[in-house]
N, C-alpha and C. Protein backbone atom coordinates (compact mmCIF):
# COMPACT_ATOMS: atom_id res chain seq x y z
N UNK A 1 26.69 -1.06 -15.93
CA UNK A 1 25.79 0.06 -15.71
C UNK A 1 25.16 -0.05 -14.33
N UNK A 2 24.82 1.00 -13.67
CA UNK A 2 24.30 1.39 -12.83
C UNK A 2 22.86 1.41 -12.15
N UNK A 3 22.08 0.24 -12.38
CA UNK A 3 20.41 0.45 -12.29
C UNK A 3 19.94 0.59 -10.83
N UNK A 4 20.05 2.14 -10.69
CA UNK A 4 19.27 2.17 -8.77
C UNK A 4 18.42 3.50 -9.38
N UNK A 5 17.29 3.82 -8.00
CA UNK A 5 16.38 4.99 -8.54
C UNK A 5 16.78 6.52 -8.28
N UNK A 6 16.26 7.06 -9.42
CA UNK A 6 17.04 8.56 -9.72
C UNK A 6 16.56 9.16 -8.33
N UNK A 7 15.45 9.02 -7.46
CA UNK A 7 15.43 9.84 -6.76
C UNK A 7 15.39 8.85 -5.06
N UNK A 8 16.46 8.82 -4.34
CA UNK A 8 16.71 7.60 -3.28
C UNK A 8 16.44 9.19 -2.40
N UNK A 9 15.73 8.51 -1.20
CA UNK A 9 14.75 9.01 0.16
C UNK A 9 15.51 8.06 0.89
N UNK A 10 15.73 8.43 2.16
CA UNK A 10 15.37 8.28 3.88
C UNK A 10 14.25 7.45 4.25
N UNK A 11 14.75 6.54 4.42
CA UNK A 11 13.50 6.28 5.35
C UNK A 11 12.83 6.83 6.21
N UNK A 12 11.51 6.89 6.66
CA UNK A 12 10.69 7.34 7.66
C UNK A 12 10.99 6.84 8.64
N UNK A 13 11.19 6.93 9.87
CA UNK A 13 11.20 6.79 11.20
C UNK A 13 9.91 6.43 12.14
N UNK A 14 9.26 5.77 12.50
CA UNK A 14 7.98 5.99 13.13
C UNK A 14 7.89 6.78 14.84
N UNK A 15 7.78 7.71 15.27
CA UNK A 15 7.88 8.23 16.27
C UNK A 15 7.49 7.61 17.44
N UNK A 16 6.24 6.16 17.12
CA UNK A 16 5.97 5.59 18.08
C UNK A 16 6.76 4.15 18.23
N UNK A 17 6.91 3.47 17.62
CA UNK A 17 7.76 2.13 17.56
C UNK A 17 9.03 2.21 17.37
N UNK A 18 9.37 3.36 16.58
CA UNK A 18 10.98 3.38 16.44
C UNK A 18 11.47 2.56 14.47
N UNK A 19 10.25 2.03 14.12
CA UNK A 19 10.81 1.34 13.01
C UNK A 19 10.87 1.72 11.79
N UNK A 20 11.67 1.41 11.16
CA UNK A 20 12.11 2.37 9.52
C UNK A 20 11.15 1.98 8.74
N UNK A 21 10.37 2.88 8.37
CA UNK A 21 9.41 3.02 6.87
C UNK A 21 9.87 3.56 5.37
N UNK A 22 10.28 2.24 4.80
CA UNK A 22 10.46 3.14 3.37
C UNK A 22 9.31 3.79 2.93
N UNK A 23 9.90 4.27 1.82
CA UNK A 23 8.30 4.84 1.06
C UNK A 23 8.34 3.91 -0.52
N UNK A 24 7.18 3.72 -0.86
CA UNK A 24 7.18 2.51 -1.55
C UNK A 24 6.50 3.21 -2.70
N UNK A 25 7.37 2.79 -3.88
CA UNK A 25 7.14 3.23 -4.95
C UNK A 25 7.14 4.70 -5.46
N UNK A 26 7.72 5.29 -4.39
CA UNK A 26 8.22 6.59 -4.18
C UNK A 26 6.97 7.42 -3.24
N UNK A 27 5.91 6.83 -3.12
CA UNK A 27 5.42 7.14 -2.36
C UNK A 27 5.36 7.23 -0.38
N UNK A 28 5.70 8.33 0.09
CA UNK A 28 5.56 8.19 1.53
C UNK A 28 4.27 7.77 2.25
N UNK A 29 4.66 6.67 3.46
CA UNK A 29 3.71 6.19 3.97
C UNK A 29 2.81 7.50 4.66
N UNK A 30 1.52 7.33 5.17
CA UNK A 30 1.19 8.52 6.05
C UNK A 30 0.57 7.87 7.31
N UNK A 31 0.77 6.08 7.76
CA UNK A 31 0.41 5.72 8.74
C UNK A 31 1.32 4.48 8.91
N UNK A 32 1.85 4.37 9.96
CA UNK A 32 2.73 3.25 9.90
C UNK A 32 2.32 2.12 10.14
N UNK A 33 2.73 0.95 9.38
CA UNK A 33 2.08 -0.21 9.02
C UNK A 33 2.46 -1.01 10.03
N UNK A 34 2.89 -0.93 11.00
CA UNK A 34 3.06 -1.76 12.22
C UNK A 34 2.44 -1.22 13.55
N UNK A 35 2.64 -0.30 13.70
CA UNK A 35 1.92 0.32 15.08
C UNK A 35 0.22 1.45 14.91
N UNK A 36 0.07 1.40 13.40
CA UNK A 36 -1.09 2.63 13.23
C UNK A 36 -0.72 3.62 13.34
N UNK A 37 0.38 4.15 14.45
CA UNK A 37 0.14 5.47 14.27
C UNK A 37 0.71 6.52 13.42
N UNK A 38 0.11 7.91 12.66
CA UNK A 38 0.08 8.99 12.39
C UNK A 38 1.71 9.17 11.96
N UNK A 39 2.08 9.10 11.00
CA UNK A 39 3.61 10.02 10.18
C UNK A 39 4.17 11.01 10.07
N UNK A 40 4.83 11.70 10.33
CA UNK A 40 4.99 13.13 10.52
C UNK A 40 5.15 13.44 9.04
N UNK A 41 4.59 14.29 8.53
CA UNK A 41 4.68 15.04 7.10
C UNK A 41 6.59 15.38 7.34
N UNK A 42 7.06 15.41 5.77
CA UNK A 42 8.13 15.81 5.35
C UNK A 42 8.17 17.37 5.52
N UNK A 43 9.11 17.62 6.50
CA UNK A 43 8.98 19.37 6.80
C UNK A 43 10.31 19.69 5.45
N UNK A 44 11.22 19.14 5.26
CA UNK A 44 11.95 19.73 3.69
C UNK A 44 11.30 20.02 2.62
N UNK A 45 10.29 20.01 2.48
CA UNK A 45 9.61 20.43 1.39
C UNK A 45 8.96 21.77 1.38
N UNK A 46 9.23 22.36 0.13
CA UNK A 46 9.12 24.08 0.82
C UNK A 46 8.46 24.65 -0.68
């Protein structure tokens, strides 16, 4: 059997450092945990 999560995301990108942010626990980060700065909101969501 197959145990991975029903709903698999992209990582976040950080616009200032360049480094991949999962989102943890299905939750998206909204500040990146290495440089502080600011996340860009998910524009696919409609």
């Amino acid at each position: 059997m197959c145990f991975r999560p029903a709903a698999l995301s992209k990582p976040t990108i950080c616009p200032n450092c360049g480094k991949k942010i999962a989102s943890m626990a299905g939750i998206k980060q909204k500040v990146c945990p290495f440089c502080k700065t600011e996340l860009p909101k998910d524009e696919d969501k409609k």
